[in-house]
Protein backbone atom coordinates (compact mmCIF):
# COMPACT_ATOMS: atom_id res chain seq x y z
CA UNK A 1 94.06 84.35 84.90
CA UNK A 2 94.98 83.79 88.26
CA UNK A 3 97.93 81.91 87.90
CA UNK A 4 99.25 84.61 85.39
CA UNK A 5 98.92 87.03 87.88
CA UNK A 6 100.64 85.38 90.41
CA UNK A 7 103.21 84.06 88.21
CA UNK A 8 103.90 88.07 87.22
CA UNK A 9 103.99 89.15 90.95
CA UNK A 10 106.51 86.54 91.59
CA UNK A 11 108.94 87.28 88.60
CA UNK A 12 108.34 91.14 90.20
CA UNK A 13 109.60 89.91 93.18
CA UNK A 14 112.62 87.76 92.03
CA UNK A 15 113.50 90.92 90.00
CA UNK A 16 113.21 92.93 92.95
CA UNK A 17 115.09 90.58 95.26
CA UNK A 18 118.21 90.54 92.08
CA UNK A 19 118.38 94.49 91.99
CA UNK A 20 118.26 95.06 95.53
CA UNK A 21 121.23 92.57 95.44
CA UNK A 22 122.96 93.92 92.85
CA UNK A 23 123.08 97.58 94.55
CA UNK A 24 124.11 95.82 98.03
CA UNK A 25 126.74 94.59 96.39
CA UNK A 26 127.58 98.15 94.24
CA UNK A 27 127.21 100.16 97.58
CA UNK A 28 129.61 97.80 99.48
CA UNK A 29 132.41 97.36 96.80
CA UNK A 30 132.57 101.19 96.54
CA UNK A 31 132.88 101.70 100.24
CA UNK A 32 136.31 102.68 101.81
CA UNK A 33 137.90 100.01 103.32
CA UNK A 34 140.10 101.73 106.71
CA UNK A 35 142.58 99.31 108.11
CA UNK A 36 143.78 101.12 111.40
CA UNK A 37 147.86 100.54 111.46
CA UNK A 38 148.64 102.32 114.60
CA UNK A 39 148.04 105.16 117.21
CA UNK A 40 149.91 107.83 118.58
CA UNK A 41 152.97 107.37 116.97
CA UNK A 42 155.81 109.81 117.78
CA UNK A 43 157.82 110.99 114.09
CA UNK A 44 161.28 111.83 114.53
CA UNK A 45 164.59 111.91 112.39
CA UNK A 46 165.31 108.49 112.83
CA UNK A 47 162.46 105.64 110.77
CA UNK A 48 159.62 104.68 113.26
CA UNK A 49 158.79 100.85 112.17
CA UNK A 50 155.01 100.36 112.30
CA UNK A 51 154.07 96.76 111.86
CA UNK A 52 150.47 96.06 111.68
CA UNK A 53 148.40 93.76 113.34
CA UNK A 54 147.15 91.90 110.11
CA UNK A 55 148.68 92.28 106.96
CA UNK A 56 147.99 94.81 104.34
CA UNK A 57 146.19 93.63 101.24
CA UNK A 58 145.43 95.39 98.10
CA UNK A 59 141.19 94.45 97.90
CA UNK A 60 140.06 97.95 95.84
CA UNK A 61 141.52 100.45 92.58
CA UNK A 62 143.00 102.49 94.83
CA UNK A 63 146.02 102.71 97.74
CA UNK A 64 146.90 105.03 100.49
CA UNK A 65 148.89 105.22 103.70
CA UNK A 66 146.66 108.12 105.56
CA UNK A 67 148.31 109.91 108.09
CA UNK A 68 145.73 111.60 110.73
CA UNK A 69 146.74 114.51 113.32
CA UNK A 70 145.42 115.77 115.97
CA UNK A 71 143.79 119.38 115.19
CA UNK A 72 145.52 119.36 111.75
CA UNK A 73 142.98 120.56 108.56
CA UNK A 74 144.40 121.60 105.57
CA UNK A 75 144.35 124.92 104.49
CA UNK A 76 143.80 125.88 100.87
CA UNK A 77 146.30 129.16 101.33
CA UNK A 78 149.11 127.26 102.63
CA UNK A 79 151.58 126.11 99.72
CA UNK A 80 151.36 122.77 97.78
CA UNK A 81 151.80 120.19 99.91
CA UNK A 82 152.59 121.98 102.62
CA UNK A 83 151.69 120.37 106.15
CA UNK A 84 151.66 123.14 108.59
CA UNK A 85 150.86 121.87 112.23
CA UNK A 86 148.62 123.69 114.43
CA UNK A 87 151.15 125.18 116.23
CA UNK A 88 153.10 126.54 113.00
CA UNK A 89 155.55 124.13 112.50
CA UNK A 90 155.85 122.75 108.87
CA UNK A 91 156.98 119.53 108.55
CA UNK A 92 157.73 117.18 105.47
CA UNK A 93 157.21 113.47 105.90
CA UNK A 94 158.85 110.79 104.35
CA UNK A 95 156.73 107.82 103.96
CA UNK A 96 157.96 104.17 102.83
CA UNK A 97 155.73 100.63 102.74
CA UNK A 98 156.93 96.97 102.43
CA UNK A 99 155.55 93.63 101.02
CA UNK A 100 156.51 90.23 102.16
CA UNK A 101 159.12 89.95 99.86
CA UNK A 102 161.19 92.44 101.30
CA UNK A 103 160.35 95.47 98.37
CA UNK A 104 160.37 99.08 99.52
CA UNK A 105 157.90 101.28 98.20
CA UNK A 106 158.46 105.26 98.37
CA UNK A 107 155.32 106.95 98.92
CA UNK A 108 154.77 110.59 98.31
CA UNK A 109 152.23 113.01 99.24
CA UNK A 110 148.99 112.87 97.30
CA UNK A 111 146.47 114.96 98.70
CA UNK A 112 144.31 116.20 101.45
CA UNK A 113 141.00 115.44 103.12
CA UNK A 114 140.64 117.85 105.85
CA UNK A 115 142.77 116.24 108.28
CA UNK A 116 143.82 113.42 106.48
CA UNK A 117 146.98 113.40 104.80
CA UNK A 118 147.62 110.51 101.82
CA UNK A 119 150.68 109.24 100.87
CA UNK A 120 150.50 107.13 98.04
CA UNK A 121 153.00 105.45 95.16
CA UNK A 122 153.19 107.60 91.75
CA UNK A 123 151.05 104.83 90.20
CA UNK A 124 148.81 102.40 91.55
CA UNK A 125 150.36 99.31 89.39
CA UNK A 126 153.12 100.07 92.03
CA UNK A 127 150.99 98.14 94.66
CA UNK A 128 150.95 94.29 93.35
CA UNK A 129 148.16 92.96 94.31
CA UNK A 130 149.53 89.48 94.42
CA UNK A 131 151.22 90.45 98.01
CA UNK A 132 150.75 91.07 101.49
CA UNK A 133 152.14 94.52 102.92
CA UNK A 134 153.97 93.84 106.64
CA UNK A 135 155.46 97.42 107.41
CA UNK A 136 155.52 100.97 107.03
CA UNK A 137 158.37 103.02 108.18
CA UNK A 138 158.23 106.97 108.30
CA UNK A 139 160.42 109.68 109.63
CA UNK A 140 160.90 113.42 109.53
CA UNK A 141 163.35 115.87 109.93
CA UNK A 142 160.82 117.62 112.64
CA UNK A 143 159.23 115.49 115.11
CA UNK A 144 155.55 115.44 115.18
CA UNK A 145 153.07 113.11 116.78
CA UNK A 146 150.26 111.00 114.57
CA UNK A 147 147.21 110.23 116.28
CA UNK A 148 146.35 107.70 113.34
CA UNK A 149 148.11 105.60 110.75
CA UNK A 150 145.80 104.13 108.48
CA UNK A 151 146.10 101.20 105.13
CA UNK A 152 143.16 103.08 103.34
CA UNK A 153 141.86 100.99 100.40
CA UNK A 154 138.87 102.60 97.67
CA UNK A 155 137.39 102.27 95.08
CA UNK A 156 137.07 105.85 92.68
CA UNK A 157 133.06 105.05 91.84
């Protein structure tokens, strides 16, 4: 009787041990993954090259190049995709990324978070994952200063 008992309570634990592993392991491949490109870079006319650090890698479902300014938050009355700086100007981003091989993808604007701003391709299949990303190059015909570029990578569940 004994031995059943403890043979039960250590199954219980070995299950316990596998399902607290198993939602470790959900929690963390659901988490955001925020690869910090560069700071306080100045936007003007002409492209500003960003090169990262360490290459960007494709590790989640989903893609973005996030764009973070200082005192920006989106406000639901301003028009579609509208990014209207704190101090009125409005100002229309164009947003490009490149893998090792030399490919250029255009990026659009995808949405808002507050202050983040996402720029992402029109489908995710148009980020191989097979690749490193080296660069990101953005301009826009009104200068405006990012505190924040970031290679955002996330998974929708």
């Amino acid at each position: 009787m004994k031995k059943a008992i403890v043979s039960i309570l250590i199954g219980l634990g070995c299950l316990l041990v596998l399902v607290g592993g198993f939602v470790a392991y959900a929690m963390y491949k659901s988490k955001s993954v925020n690869q910090v490109v560069a700071t306080d870079v100045l936007v003007s006319p002409e492209w500003t090259e960003i090169t990262p650090g360490s290459s960007m890698k494709v590790n989640r479902q989903i893609q973005a190049v996030v764009l973070i300014i200082d005192d920006y938050r989106h406000n639901a009355s301003d028009k579609i995709w509208q990014i209207k700086l704190p101090d009125g100007t409005v100002v229309k981003p164009e947003v490009q990324i490149f893998d090792e091989y030399g490919n250029v993808y255009d990026l659009h604007d995808s949405g808002r978070s507050n202050h983040d701003i996402n720029f992402t391709p029109k489908s995710s299949a148009e980020f191989p994952e097979d690749r490193n990303y080296t660069k990101i190059r953005i301009r826009s015909d009104k200068p405006f200063q990012i505190s924040k570029v970031i290679w955002r990578n996330r998974n929708l569940k």
